[in-house]
PDB file of N, CA and C in Angstrom:
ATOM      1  N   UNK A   1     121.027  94.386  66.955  1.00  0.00           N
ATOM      2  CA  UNK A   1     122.285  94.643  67.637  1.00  0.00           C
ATOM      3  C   UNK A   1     122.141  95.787  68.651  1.00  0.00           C
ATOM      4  N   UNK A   2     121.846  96.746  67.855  1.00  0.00           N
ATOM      5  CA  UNK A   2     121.040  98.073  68.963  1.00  0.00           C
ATOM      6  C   UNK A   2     120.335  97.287  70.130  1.00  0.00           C
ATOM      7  N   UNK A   3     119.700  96.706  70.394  1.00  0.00           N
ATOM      8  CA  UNK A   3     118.175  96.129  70.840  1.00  0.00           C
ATOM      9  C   UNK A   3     119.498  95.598  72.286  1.00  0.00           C
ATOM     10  N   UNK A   4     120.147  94.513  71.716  1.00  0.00           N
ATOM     11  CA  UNK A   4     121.716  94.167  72.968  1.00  0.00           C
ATOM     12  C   UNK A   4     122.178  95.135  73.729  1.00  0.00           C
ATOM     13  N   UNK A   5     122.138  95.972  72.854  1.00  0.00           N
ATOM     14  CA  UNK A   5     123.591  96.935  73.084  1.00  0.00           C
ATOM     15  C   UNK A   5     122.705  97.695  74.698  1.00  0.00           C
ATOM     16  N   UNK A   6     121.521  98.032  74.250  1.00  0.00           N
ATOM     17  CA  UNK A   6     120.794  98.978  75.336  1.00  0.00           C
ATOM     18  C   UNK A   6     120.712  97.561  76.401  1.00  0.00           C
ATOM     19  N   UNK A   7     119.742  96.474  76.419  1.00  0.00           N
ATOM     20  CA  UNK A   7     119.814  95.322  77.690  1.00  0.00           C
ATOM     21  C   UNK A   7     121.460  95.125  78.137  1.00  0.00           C
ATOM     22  N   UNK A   8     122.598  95.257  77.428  1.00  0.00           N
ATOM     23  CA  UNK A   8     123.719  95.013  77.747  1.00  0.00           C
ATOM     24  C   UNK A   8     123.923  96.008  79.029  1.00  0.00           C
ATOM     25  N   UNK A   9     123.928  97.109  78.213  1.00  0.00           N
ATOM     26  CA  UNK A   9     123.821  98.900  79.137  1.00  0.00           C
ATOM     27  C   UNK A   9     122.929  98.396  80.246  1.00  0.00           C
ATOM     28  N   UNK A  10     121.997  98.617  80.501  1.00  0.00           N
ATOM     29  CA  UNK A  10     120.848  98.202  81.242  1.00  0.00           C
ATOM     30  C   UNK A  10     121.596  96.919  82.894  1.00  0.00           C
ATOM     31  N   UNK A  11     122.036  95.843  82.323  1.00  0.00           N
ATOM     32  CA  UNK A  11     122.211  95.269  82.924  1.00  0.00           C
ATOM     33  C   UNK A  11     123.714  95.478  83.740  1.00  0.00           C
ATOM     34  N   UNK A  12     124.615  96.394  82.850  1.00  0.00           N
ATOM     35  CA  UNK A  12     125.870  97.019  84.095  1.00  0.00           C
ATOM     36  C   UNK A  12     125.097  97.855  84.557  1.00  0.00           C
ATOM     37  N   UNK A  13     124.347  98.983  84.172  1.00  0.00           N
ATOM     38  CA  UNK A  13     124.086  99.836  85.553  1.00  0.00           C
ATOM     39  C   UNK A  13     123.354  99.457  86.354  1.00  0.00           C
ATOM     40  N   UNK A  14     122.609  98.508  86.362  1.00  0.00           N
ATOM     41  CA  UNK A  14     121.424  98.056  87.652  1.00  0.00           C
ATOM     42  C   UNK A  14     122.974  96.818  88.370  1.00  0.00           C
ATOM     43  N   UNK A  15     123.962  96.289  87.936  1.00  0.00           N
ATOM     44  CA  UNK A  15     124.805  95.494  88.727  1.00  0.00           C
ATOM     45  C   UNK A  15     125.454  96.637  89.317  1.00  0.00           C
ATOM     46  N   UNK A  16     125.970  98.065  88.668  1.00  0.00           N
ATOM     47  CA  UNK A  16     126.628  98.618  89.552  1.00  0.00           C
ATOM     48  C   UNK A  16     126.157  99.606  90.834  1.00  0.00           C
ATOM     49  N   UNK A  17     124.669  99.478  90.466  1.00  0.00           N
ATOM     50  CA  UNK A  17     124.024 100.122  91.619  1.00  0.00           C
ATOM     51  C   UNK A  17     123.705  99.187  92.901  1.00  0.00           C
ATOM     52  N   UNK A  18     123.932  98.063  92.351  1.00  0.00           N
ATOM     53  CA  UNK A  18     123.123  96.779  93.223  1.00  0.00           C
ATOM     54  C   UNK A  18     124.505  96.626  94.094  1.00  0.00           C
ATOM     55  N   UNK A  19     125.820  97.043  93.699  1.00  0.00           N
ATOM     56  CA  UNK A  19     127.071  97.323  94.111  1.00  0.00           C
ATOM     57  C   UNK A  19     127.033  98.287  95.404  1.00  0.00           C
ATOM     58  N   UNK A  20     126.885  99.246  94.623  1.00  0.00           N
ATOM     59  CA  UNK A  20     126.880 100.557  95.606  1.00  0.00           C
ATOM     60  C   UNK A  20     125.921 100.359  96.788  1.00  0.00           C
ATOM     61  N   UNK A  21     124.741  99.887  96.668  1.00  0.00           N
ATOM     62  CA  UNK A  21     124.070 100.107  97.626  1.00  0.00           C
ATOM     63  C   UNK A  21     124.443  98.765  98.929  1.00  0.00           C
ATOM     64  N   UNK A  22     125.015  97.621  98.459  1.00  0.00           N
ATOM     65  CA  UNK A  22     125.745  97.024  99.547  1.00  0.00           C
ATOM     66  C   UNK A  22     126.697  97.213 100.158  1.00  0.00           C
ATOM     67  N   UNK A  23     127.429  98.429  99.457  1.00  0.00           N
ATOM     68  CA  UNK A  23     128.671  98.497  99.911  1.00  0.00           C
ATOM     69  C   UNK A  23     127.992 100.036 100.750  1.00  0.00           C
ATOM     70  N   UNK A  24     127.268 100.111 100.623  1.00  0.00           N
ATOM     71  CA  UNK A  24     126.551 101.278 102.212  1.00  0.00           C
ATOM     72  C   UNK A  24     125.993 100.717 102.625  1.00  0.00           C
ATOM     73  N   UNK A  25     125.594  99.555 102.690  1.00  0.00           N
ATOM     74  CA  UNK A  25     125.101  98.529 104.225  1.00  0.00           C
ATOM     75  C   UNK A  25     123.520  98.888 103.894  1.00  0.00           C
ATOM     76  N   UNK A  26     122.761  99.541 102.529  1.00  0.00           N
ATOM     77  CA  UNK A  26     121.257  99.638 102.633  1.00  0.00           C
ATOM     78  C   UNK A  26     120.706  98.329 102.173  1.00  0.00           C
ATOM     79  N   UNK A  27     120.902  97.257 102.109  1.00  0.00           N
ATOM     80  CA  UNK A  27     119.953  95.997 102.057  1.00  0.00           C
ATOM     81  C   UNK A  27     118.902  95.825 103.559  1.00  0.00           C
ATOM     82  N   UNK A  28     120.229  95.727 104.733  1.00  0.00           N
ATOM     83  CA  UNK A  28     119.441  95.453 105.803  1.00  0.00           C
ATOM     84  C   UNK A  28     118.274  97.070 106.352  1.00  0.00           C
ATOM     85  N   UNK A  29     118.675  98.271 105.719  1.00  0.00           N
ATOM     86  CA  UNK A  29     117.709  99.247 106.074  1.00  0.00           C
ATOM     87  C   UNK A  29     116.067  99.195 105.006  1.00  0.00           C
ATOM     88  N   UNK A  30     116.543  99.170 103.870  1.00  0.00           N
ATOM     89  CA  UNK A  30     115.518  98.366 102.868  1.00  0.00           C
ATOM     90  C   UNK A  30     114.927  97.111 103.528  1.00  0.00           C
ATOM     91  N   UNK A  31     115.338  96.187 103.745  1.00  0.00           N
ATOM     92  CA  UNK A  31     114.365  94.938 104.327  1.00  0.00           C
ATOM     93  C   UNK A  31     113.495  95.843 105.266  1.00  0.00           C
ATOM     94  N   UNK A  32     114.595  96.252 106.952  1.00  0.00           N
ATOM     95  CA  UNK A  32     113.608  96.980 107.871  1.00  0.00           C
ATOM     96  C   UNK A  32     112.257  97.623 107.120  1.00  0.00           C
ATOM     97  N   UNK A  33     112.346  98.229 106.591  1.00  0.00           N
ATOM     98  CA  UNK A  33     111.403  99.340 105.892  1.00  0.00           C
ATOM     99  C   UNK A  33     110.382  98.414 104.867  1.00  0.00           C
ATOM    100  N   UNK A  34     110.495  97.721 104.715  1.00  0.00           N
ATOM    101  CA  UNK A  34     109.635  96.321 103.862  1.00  0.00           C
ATOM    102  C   UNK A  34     108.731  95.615 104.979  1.00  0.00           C
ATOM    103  N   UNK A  35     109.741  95.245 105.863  1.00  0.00           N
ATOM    104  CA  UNK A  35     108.740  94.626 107.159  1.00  0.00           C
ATOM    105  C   UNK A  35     107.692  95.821 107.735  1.00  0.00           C
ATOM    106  N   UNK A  36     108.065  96.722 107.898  1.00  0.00           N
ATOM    107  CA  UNK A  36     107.500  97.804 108.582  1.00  0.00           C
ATOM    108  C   UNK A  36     106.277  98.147 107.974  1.00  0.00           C
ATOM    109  N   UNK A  37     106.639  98.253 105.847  1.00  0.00           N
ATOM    110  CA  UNK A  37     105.046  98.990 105.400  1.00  0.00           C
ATOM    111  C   UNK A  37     104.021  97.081 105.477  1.00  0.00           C
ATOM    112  N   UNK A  38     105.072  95.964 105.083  1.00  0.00           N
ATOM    113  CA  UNK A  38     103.980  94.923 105.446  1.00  0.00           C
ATOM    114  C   UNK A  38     103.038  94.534 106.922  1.00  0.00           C
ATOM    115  N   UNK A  39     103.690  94.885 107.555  1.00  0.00           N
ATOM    116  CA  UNK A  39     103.200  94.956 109.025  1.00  0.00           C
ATOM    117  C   UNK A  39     101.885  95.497 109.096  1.00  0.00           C
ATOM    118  N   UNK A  40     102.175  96.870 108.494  1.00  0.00           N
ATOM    119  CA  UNK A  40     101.062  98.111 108.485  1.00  0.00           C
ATOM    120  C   UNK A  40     100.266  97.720 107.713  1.00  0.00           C
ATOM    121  N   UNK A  41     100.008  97.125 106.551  1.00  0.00           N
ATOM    122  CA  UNK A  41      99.660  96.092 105.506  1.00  0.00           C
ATOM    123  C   UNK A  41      98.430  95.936 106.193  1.00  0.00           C
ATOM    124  N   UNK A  42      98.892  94.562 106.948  1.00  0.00           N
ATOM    125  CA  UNK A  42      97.854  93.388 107.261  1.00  0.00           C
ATOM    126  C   UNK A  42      97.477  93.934 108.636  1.00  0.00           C
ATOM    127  N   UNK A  43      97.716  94.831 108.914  1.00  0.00           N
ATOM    128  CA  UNK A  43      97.263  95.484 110.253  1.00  0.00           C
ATOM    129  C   UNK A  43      97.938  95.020 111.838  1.00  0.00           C
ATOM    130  N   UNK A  44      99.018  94.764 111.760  1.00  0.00           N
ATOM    131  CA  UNK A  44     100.256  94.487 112.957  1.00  0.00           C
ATOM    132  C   UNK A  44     100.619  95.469 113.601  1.00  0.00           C
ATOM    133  N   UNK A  45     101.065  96.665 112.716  1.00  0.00           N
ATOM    134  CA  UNK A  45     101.882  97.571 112.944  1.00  0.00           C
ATOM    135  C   UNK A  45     101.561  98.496 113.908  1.00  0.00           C
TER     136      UNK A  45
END
């Protein structure tokens, strides 16, 4: 029951962060910054 109780916990705070951070518009600055270190990656950048 313990073992729930923490994945229960677990799974509101990663939904309410996954909240917050769309509602400041950082998905599309996160992607930018994904393309950017893959770029640099494979040698584009």
């Amino acid at each position: 029951m313990k073992r729930n109780l923490t994945a229960i916990l677990l799974i509101v705070c990663a939904a309410v962060l996954i909240i917050v951070g769309i509602s400041m518009h950082q998905p599309e600055s996160v992607l930018h910054k994904a393309v950017r270190i893959c770029m640099e990656c494979i040698g584009l950048g």
